[in-house]
Protein backbone atom coordinates (compact mmCIF):
# COMPACT_ATOMS: atom_id res chain seq x y z
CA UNK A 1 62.71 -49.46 79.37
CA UNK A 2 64.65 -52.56 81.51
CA UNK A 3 65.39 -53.75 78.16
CA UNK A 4 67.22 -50.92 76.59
CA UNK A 5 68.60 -50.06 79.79
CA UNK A 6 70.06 -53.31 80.24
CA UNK A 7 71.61 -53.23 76.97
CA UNK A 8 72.71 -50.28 77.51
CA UNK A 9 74.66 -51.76 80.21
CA UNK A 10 76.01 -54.61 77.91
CA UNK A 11 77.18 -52.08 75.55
CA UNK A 12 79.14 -50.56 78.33
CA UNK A 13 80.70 -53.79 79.69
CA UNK A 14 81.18 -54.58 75.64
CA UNK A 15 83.41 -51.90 75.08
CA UNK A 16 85.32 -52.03 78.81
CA UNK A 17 85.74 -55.62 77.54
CA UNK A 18 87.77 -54.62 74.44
CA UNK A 19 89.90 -52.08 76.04
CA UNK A 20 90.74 -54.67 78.31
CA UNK A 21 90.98 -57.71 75.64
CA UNK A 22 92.88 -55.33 73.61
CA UNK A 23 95.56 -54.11 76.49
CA UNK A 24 95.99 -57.80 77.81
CA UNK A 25 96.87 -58.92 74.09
CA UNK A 26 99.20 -56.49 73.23
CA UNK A 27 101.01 -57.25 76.86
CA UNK A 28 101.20 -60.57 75.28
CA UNK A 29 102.88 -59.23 72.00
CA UNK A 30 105.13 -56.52 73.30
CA UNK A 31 106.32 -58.75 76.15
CA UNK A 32 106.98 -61.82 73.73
CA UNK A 33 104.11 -64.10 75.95
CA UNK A 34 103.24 -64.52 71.99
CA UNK A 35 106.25 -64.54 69.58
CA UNK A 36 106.78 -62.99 66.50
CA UNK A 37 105.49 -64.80 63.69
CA UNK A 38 103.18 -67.14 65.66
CA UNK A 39 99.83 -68.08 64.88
CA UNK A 40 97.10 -69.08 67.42
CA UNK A 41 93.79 -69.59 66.90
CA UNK A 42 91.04 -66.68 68.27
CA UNK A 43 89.20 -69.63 70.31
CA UNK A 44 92.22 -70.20 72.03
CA UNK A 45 93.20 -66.71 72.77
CA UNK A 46 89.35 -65.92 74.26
CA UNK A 47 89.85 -68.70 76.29
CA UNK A 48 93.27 -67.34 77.52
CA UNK A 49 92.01 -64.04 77.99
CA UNK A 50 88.77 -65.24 79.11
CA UNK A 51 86.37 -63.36 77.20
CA UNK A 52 83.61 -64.11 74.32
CA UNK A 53 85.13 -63.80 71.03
CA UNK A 54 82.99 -60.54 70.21
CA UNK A 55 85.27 -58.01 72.26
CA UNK A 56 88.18 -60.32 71.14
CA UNK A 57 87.50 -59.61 67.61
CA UNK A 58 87.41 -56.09 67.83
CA UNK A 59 90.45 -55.64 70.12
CA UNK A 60 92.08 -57.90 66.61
CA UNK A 61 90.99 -55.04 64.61
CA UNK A 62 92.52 -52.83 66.97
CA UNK A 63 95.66 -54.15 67.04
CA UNK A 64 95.93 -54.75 63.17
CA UNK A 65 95.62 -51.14 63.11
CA UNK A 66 98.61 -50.70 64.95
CA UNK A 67 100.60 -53.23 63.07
CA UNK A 68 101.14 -55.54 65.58
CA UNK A 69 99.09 -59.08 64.17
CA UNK A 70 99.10 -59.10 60.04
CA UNK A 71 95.33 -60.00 59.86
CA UNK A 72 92.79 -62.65 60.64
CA UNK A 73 91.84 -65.55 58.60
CA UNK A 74 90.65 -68.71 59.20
CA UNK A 75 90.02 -67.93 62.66
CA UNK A 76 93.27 -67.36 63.30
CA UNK A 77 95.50 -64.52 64.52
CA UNK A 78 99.11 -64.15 63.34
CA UNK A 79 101.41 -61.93 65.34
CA UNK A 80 103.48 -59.57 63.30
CA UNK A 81 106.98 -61.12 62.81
CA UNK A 82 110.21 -59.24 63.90
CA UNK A 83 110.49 -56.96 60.74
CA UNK A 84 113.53 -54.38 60.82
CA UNK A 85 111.96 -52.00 58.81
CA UNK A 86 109.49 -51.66 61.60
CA UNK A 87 112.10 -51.51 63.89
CA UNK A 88 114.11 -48.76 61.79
CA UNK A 89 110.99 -46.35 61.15
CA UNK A 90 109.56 -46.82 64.94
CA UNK A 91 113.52 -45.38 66.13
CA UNK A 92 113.56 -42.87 63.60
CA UNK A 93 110.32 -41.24 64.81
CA UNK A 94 111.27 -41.42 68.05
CA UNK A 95 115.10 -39.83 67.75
CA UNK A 96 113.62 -36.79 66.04
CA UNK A 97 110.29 -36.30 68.85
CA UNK A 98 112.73 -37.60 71.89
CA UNK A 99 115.83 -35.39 71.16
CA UNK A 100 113.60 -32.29 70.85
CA UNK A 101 111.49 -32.61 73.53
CA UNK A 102 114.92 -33.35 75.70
CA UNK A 103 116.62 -30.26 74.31
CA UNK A 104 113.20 -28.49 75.27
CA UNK A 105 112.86 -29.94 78.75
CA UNK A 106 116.45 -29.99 80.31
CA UNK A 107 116.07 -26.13 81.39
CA UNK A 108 112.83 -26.83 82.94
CA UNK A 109 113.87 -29.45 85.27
CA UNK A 110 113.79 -28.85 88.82
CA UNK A 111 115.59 -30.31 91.61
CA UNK A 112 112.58 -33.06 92.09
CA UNK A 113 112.88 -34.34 88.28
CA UNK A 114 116.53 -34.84 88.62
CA UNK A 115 116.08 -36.87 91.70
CA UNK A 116 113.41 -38.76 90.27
CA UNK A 117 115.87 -39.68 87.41
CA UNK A 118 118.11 -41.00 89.85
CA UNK A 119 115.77 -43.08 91.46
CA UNK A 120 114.40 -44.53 88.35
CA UNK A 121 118.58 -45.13 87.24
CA UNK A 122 119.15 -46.63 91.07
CA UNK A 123 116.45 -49.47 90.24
CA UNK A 124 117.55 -49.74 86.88
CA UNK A 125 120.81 -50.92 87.86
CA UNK A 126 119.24 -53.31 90.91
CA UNK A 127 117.32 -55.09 88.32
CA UNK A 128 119.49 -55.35 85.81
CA UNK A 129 121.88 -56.72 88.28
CA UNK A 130 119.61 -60.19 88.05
CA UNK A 131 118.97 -60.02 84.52
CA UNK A 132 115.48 -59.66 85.42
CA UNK A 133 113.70 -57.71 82.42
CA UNK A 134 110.10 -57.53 83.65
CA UNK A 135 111.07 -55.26 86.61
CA UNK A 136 114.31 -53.71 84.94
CA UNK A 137 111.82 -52.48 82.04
CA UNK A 138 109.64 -50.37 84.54
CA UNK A 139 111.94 -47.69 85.74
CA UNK A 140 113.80 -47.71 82.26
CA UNK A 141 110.41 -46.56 80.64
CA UNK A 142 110.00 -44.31 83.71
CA UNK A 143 113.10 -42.59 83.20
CA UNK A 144 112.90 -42.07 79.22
CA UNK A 145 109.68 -40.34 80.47
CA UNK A 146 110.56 -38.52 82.75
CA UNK A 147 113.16 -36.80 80.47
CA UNK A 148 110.56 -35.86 78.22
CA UNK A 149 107.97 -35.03 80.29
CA UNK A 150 108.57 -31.59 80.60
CA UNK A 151 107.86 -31.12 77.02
CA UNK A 152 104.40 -31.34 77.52
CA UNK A 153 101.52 -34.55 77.73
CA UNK A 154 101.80 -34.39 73.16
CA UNK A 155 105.32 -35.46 72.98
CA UNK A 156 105.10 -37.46 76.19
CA UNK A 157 102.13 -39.97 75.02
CA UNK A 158 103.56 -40.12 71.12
CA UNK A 159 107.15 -41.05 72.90
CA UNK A 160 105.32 -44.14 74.78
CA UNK A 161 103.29 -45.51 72.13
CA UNK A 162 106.55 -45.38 70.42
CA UNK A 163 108.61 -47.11 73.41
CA UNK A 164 105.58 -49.19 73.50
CA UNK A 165 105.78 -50.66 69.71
CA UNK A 166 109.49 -50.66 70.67
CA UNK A 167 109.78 -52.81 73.44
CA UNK A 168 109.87 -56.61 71.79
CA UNK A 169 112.81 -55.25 70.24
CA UNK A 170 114.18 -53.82 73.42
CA UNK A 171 113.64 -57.47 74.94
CA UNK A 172 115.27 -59.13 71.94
CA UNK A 173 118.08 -57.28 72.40
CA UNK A 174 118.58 -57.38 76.27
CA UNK A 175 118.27 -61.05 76.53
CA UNK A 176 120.82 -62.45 73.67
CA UNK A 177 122.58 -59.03 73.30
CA UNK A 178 126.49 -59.28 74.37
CA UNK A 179 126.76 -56.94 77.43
CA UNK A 180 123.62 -55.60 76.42
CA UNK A 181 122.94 -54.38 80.24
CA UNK A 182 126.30 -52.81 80.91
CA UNK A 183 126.37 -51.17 77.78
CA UNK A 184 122.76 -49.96 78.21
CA UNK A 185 123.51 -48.64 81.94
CA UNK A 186 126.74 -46.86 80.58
CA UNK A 187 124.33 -44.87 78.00
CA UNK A 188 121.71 -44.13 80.39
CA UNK A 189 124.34 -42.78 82.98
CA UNK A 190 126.11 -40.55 80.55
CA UNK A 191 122.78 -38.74 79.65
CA UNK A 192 122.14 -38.43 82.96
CA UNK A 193 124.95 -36.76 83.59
CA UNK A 194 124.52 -34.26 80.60
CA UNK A 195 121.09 -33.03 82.25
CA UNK A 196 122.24 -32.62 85.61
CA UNK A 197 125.22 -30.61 83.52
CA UNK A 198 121.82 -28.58 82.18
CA UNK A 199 123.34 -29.35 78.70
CA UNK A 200 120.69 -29.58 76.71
CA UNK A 201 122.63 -30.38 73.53
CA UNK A 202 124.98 -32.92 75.09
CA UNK A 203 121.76 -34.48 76.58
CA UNK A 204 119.57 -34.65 72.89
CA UNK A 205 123.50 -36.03 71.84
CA UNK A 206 123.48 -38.95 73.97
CA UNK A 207 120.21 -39.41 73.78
CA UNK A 208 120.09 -40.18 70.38
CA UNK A 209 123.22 -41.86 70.54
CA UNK A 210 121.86 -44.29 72.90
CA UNK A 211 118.58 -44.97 71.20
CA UNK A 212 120.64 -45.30 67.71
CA UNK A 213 122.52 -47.95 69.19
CA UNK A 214 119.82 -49.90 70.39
CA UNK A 215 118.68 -50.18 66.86
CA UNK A 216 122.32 -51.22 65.07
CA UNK A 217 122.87 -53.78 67.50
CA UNK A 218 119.31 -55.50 66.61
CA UNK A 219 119.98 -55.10 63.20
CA UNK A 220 123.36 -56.37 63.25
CA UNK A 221 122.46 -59.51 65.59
CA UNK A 222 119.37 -60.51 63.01
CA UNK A 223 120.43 -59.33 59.40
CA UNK A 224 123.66 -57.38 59.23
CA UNK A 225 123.19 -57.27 55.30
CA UNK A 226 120.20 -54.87 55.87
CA UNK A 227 120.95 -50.83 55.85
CA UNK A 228 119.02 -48.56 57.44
CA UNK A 229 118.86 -46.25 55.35
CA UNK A 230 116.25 -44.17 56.43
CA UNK A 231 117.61 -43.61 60.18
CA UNK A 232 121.02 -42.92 58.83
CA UNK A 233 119.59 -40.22 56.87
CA UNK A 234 117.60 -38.72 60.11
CA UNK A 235 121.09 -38.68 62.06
CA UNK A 236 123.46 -37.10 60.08
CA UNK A 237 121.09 -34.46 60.83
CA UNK A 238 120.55 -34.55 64.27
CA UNK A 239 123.60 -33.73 67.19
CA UNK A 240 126.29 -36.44 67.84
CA UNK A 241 127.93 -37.07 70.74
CA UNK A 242 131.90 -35.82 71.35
CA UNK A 243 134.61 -37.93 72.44
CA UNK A 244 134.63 -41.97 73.30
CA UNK A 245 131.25 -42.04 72.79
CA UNK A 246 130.79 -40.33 69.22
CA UNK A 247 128.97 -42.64 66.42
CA UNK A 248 130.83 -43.82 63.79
């Protein structure tokens, strides 16, 4: 009985181990601690994330799954280069779930949502102020989610394992993006403004705009000869912004 009760136990600490070996190494990917493309071997990265290779091997698995390493050989682990395909289809799922869950939440907002979208915009700009990513990143996922959130805990979890797959894309662009923070601030400000307006349209309008953007300026600052095709096709079906801000 202390036997299988005991490995009961290890079975338990097993599997805690390989949520947590799994989180820790996709921190590492999605915050660029291990770059695109780059190959390190699984001894290493137990040792880094100080665990046995067991739960390290499943957390792999895991994360192959979610296409962020391109498979394990030689007992090694290669992290999924930049591709802009990925980048394209990740953005196109999320325009279509983000815009309609913003159309659907804007009425539902009360006083308290607005003001925590204001808060979250406040430390947006105080971080970005530095240039400092890691706490500028924080309220900006914060705020995307709190736009959504009224939507319901469906469109709310698919929108931030989206944002999630999205952000070493996000960081590209922010750190060796022209203006990349002003621009950025401009967007967020201007949908903002369209849901204190309670304009749902405008706000799914800039909204997509914004997230759009995010994805032509990547594209254009690591392959301009590549067209994506497949987002292009998703906006000309979704609202556009009026005025200075309209896409061309």
């Amino acid at each position: 009985m202390a036997t299988r009760d005991a490995g009961r136990r290890t079975g338990r600490r097993d599997g805690d181990n390989v949520d947590i070996v799994h989180q820790k190494v996709r921190r590492f990917i999605l915050r660029g601690e291990l770059k695109p493309a780059e190959t390190i071997s699984q001894v290493a990265l137990a040792a880094r994330c100080g665990v046995s290779r067991t739960p390290l091997r499943e957390a792999l698995r895991m994360l192959q799954r979610e296409g962020l390493i391109t498979g394990e050989r030689n007992r090694q682990v290669t992290v999924a280069p930049f591709s802009l395909t990925d980048l394209e289809q990740i953005y196109a799922m999320r325009v279509v779930l983000e815009a309609a869950a913003i159309r659907y939440a804007v009425p539902r907002m009360a006083p308290e949502h607005i003001a925590d979208l204001q808060a979250h915009l406040a430390r947006m700009d105080h971080f970005a102020r530095s240039g400092d990513y890691e706490r500028w990143e924080v309220p900006h996922v914060a705020f995307h989610q709190a736009l959504v959130n009224p939507a319901g805990s469906r469109f709310a979890l698919t929108l931030a394992e989206l944002s999630d797959h999205g952000e070493r894309y996000r960081r590209f662009y922010a750190e060796h993006g022209s203006q990349s923070w002003e621009r950025g601030a401009r967007e967020h400000r201007a949908i903002l403004a369209a849901v204190q307006d309670i304009d749902p349209e405008s706000s799914a309008a800039l909204l997509v705009f914004h997230l759009a953007q995010t994805v032509y300026r990547v594209i254009e600052m690591i392959d301009p000869n590549f067209r994506p095709t497949l987002l292009d096709t998703i906006l000309a079906d979704l609202p556009r912004p009026a005025g200075p801000a309209r896409m061309q």
